[in-house]
Protein backbone atom coordinates (compact mmCIF):
# COMPACT_ATOMS: atom_id res chain seq x y z
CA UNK A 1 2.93 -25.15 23.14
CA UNK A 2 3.14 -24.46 19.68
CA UNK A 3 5.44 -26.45 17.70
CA UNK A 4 5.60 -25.48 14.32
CA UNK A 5 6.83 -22.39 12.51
CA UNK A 6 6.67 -21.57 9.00
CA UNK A 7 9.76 -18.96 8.17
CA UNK A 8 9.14 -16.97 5.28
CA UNK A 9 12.54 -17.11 2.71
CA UNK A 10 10.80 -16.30 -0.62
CA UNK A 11 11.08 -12.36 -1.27
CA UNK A 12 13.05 -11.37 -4.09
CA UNK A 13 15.39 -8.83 -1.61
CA UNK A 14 15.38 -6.07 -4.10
CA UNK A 15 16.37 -3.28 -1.68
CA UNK A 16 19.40 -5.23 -1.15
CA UNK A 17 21.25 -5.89 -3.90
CA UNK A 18 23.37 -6.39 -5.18
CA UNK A 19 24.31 -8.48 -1.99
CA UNK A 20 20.99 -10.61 -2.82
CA UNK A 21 21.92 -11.24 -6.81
CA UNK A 22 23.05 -15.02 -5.99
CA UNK A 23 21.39 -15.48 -2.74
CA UNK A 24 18.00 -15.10 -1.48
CA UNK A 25 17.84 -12.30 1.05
CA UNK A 26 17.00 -14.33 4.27
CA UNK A 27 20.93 -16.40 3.20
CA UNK A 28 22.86 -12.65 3.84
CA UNK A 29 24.98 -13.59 6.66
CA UNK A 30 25.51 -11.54 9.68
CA UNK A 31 29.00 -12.25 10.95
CA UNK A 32 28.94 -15.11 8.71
CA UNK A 33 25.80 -16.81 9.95
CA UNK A 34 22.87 -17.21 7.63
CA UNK A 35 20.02 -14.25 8.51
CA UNK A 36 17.26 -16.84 8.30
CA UNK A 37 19.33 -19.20 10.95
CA UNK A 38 18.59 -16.42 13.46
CA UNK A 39 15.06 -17.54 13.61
CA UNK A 40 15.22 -20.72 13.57
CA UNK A 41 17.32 -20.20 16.61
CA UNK A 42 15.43 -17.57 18.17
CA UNK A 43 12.22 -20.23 17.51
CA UNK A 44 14.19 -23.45 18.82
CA UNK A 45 14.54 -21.26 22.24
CA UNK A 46 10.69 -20.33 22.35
CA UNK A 47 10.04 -24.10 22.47
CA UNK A 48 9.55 -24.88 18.09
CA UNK A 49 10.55 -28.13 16.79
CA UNK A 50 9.91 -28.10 13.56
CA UNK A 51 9.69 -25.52 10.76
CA UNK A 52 8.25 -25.19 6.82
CA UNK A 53 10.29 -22.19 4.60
CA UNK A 54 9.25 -21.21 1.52
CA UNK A 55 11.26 -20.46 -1.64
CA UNK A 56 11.50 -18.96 -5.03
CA UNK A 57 14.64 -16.60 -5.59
CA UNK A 58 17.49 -18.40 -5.64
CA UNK A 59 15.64 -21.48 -4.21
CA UNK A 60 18.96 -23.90 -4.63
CA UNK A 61 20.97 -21.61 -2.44
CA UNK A 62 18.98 -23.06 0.73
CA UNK A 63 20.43 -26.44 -0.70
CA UNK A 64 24.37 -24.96 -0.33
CA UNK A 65 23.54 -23.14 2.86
CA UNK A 66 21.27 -25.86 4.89
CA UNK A 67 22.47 -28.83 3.33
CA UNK A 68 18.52 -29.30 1.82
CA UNK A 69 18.19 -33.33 0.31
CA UNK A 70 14.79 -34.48 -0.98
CA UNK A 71 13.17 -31.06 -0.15
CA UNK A 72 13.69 -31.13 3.52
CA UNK A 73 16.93 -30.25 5.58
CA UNK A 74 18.01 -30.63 9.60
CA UNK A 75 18.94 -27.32 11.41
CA UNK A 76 20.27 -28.17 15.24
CA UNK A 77 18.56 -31.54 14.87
CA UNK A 78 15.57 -30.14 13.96
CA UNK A 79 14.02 -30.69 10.33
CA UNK A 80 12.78 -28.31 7.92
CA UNK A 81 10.76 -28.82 4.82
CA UNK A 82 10.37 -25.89 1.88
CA UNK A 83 7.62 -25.29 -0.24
CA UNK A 84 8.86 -23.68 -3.51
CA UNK A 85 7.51 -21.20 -4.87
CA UNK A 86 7.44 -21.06 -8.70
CA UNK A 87 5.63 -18.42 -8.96
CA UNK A 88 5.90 -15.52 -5.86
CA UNK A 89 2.76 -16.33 -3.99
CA UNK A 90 2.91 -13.44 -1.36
CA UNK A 91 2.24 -14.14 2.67
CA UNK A 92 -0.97 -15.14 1.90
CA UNK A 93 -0.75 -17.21 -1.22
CA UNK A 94 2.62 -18.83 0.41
CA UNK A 95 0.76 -20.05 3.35
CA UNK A 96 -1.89 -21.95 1.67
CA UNK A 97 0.56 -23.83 -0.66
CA UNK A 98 2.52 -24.91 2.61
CA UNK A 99 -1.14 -25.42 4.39
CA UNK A 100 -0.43 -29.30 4.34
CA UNK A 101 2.77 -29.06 6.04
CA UNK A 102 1.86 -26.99 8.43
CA UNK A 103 -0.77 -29.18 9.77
CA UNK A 104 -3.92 -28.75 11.82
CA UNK A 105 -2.60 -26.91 14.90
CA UNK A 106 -1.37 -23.02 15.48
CA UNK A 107 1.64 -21.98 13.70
CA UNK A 108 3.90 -19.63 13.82
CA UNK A 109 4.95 -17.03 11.14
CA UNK A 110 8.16 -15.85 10.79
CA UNK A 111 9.80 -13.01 8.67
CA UNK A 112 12.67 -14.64 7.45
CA UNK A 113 14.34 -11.07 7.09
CA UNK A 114 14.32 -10.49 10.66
CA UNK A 115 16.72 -10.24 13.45
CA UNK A 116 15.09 -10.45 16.55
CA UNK A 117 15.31 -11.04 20.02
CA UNK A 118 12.92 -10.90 22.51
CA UNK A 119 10.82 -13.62 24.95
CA UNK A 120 7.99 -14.89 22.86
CA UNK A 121 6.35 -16.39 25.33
CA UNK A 122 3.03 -13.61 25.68
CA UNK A 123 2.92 -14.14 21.87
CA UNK A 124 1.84 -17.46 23.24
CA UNK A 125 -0.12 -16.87 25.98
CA UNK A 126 -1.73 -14.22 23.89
CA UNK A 127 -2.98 -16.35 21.28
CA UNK A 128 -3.39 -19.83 22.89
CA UNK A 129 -7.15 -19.95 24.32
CA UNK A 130 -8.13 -17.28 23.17
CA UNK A 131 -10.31 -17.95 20.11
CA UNK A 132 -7.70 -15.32 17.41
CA UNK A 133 -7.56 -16.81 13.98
CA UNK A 134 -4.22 -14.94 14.19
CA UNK A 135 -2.44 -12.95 16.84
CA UNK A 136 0.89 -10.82 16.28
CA UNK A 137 3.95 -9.67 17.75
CA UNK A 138 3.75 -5.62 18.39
CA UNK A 139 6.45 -2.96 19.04
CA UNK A 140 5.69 0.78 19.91
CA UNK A 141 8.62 2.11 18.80
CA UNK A 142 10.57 1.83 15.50
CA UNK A 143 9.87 1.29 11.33
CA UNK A 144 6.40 1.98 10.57
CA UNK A 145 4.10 1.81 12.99
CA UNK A 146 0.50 1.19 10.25
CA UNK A 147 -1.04 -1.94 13.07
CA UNK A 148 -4.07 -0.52 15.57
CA UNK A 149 -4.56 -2.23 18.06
CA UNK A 150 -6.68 -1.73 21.60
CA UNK A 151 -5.48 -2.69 24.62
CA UNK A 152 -8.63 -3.21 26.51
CA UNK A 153 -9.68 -6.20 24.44
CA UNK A 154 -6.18 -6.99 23.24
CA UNK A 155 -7.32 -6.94 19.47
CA UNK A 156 -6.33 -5.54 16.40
CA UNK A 157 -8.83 -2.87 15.14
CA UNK A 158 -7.04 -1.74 12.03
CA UNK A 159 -4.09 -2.87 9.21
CA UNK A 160 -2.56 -0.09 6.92
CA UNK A 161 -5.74 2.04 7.12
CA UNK A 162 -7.71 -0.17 5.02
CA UNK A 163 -10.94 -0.31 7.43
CA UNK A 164 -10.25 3.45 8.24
CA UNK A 165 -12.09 6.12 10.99
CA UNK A 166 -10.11 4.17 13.98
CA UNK A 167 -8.83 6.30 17.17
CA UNK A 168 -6.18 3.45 18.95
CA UNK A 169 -2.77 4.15 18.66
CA UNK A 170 -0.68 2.43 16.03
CA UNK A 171 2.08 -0.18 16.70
CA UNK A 172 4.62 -1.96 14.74
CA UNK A 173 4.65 -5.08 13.21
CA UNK A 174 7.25 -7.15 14.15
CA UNK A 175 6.98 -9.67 11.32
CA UNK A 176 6.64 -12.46 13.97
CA UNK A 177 2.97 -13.62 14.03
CA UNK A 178 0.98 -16.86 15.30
CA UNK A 179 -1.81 -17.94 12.38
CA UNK A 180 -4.57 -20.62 13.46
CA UNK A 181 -5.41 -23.34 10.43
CA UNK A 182 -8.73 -22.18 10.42
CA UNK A 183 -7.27 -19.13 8.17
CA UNK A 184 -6.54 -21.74 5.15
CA UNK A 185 -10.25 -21.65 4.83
CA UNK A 186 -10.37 -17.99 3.58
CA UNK A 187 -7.05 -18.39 1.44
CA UNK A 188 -8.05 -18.43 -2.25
CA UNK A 189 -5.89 -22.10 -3.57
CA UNK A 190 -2.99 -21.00 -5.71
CA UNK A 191 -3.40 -17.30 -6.08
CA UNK A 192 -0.83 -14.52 -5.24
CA UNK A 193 -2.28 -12.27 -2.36
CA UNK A 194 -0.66 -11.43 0.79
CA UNK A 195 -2.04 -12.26 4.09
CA UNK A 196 -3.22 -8.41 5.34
CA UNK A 197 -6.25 -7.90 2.84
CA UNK A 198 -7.48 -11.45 3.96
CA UNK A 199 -6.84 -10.62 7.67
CA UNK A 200 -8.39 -7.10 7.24
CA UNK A 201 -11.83 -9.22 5.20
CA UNK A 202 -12.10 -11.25 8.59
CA UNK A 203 -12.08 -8.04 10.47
CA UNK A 204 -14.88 -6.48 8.92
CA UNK A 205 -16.71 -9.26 9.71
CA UNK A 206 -15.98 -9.26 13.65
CA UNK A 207 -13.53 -12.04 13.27
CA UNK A 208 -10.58 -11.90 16.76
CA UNK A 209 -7.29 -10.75 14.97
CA UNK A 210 -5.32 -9.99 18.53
CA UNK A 211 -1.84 -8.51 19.38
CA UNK A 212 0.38 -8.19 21.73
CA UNK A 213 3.21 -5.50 22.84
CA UNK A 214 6.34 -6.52 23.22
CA UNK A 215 8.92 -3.52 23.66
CA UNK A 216 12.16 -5.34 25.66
CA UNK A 217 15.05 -6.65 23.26
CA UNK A 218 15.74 -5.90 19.73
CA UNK A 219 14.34 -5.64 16.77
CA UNK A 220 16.37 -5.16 13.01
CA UNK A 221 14.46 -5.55 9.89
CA UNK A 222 17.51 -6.00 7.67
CA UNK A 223 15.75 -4.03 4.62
CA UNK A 224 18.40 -2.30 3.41
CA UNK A 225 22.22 -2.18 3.11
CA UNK A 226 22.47 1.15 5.81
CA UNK A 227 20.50 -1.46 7.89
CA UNK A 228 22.48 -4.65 7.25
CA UNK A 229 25.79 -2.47 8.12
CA UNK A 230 24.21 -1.31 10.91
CA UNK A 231 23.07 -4.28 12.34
CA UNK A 232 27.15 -5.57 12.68
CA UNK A 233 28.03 -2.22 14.37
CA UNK A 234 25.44 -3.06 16.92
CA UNK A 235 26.14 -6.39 17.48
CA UNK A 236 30.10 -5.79 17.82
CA UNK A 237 29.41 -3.14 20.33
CA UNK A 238 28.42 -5.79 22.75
CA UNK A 239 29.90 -8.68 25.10
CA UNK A 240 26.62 -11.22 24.73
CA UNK A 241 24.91 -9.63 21.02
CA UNK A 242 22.14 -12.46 21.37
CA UNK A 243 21.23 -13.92 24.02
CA UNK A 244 19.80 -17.47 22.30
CA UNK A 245 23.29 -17.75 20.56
CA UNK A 246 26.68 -18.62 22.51
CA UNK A 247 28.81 -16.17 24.40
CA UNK A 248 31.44 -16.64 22.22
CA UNK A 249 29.22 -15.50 19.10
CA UNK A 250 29.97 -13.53 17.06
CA UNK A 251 33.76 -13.37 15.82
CA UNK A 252 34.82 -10.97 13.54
CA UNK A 253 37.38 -12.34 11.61
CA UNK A 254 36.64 -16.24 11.03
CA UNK A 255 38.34 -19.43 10.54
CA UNK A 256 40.31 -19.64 7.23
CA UNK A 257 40.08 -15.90 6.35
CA UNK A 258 43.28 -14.74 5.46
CA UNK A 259 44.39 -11.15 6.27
CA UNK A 260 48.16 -9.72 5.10
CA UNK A 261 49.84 -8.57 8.18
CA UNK A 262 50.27 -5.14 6.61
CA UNK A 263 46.47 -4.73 6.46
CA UNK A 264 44.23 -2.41 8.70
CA UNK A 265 40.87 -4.11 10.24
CA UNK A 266 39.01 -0.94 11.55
CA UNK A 267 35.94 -0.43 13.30
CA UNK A 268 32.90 -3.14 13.18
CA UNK A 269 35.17 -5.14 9.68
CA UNK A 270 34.54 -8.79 9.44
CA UNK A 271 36.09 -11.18 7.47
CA UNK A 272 34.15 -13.88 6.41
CA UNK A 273 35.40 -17.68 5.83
CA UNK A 274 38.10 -18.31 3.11
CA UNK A 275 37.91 -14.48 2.41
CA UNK A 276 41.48 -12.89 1.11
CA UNK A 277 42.66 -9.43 2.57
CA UNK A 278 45.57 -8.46 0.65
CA UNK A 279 48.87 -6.48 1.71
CA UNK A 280 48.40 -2.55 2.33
CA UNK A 281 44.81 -2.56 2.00
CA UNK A 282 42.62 -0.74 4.35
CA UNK A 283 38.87 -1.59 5.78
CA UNK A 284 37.15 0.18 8.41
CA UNK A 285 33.67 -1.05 8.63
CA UNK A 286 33.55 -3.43 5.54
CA UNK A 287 31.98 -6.45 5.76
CA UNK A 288 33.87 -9.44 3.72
CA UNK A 289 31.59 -12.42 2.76
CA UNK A 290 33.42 -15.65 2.54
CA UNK A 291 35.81 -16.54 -0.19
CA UNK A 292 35.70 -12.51 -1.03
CA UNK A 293 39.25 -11.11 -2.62
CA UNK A 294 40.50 -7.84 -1.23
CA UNK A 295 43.55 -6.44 -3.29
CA UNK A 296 46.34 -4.94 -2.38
CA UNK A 297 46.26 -1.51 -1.68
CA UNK A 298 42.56 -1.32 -1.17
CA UNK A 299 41.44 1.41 1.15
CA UNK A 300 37.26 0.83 1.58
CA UNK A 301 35.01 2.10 4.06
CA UNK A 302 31.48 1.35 5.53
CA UNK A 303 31.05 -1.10 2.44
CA UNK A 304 29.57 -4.69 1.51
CA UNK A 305 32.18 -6.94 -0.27
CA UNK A 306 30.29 -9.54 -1.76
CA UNK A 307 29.70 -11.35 -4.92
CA UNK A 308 32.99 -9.39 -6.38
CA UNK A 309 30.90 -5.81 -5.81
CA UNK A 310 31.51 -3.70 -3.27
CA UNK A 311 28.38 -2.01 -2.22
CA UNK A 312 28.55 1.03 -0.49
CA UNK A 313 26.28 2.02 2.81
CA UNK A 314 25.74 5.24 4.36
CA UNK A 315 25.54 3.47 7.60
CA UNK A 316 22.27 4.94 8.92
CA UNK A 317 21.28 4.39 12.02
CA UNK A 318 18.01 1.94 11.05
CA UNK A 319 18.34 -0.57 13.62
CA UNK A 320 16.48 -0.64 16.89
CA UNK A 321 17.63 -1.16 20.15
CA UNK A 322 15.64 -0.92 23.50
């Protein structure tokens, strides 16, 4: 069983501001819960106990949102240290600062921007026993599909089309990987590099880099606003959105959110905490973070209120759902 999970919550977001000018992106909450808390729930179900997350934008924002003392905090009972990030270190560099927190046994790697579920447990099985320095989560469908991988032996063949001349069929990368300590080794100390040139290095040199398919469930990479909107519209489509969360998750207009009778709430709206709707005004498909003003009058559509912007969406269809 692996135990540990390190839960990437460093990137700068840039794709999704201005919702991510005060926060860092993996804080954006989806019907008022913290993106980031979606692993660590998803993770507590597949049998983690403990988890690392790095930071650097908006570092002291994990501190409001997790309740973070002396560099560590307790999700569900569960603790969590971070490794800041002064400098952005990338995947790669990120994972060798946190290298002695993460100890000497497999770990898993989580994109903190992620909303997924689906049953990790092959990820396991696929990686436990079988000699991968890493081993990662695959989807056939959706985003950009730029991993090779062969299903005979199970192993990745190609990342990005930096080895090149490769026939298997290309898969998604889910974000969600497992990474075996014997990867620190081939980290460079203190420089900024992602993980996929290193990984791609080890390749060349006949090293196991495995995958494993994983179509059931969802999948969101919350990359953009389009995406973030349409992630809500999903998930208020449906009786049980999650299925590691409660049945009575999510609600759409929370606790202390005040909303003038003579307002409309239209379509997939929510309304976070303390949030203000005022008299007359109309939303249909708005999304209100917590302690957000709406005055009087206001008639918005398929829009972000946060930070005192309102940030329009186009409400693509970018999610995936199988």
């Amino acid at each position: 069983m692996i135990t540990t999970a390190f839960v990437l919550g460093a990137g700068l977001g840039t794709r999704l501001r201005p919702l991510t000018d005060l926060r860092p992106k993996p804080l954006v909450p989806i019907f008022d819960k913290p993106l980031i808390s979606f692993a660590f729930d998803h993770l507590i179900a597949s049998g983690v106990r403990r988890f690392v997350v790095n930071t650097h934008h908006c570092a002291e924002a994990y501190a409001d949102q997790l309740g973070m003392e002396n560099e560590t905090a307790i999700y569900r009972g569960y603790p969590i240290q971070f490794s800041h990030e002064p400098v952005l270190l990338e995947t790669g560099g990120g994972i060798k600062r946190a290298a002695p927190m993460l100890g000497k046994e497999p770990f898993i790697v989580y994109n903190g921007d992620v909303l997924a579920d689906f049953p990790l447990d092959s990820l396991f099985e696929a990686h436990m026993g079988s000699g991968n320095l890493a081993t990662f989560a695959l989807r056939a469908k959706g985003g950009e599909r730029r991993i090779q991988w062969d299903s005979q032996s199970g192993l990745i063949t190609d990342m990005r089309g930096l080895i090149g001349g490769r026939a298997e069929p290309a898969y998604l990368f889910t974000g969600i990987s497992i990474i075996s300590p014997e990867v620190f080794d081939h980290i460079p100390d203190g420089e900024i590099v992602s993980i996929i040139p290193i990984l791609v290095d080890l390749l060349r040199t006949g090293a196991r880099i495995g995958g494993v398919v994983i179509n059931g469930g969802d999948w969101f990479d919350i990359g953009n606003i389009d995406s973030y909107m349409e992630v809500h519209s999903v998930i208020a489509s449906r009786k049980h959105a999650i299925s590691y969360l409660p049945q009575t998750w999510p609600v759409s207009i929370q606790n202390g959110a005040y909303i003038d009778p003579t307002a409309e709430i239209l379509g997939s709206t929510v309304v976070g905490q303390g949030a203000y709707v005022g008299s007359g005004a109309r939303l249909e498909n708005v999304i209100v973070w917590p302690c957000e003003n709406v005055v009087a009058g206001s008639q918005i559509k398929n829009a972000v209120i946060s930070n005192g912007k309102v940030a329009q969406s186009s409400c693509s269809i970018v999610g995936e759902r199988a």
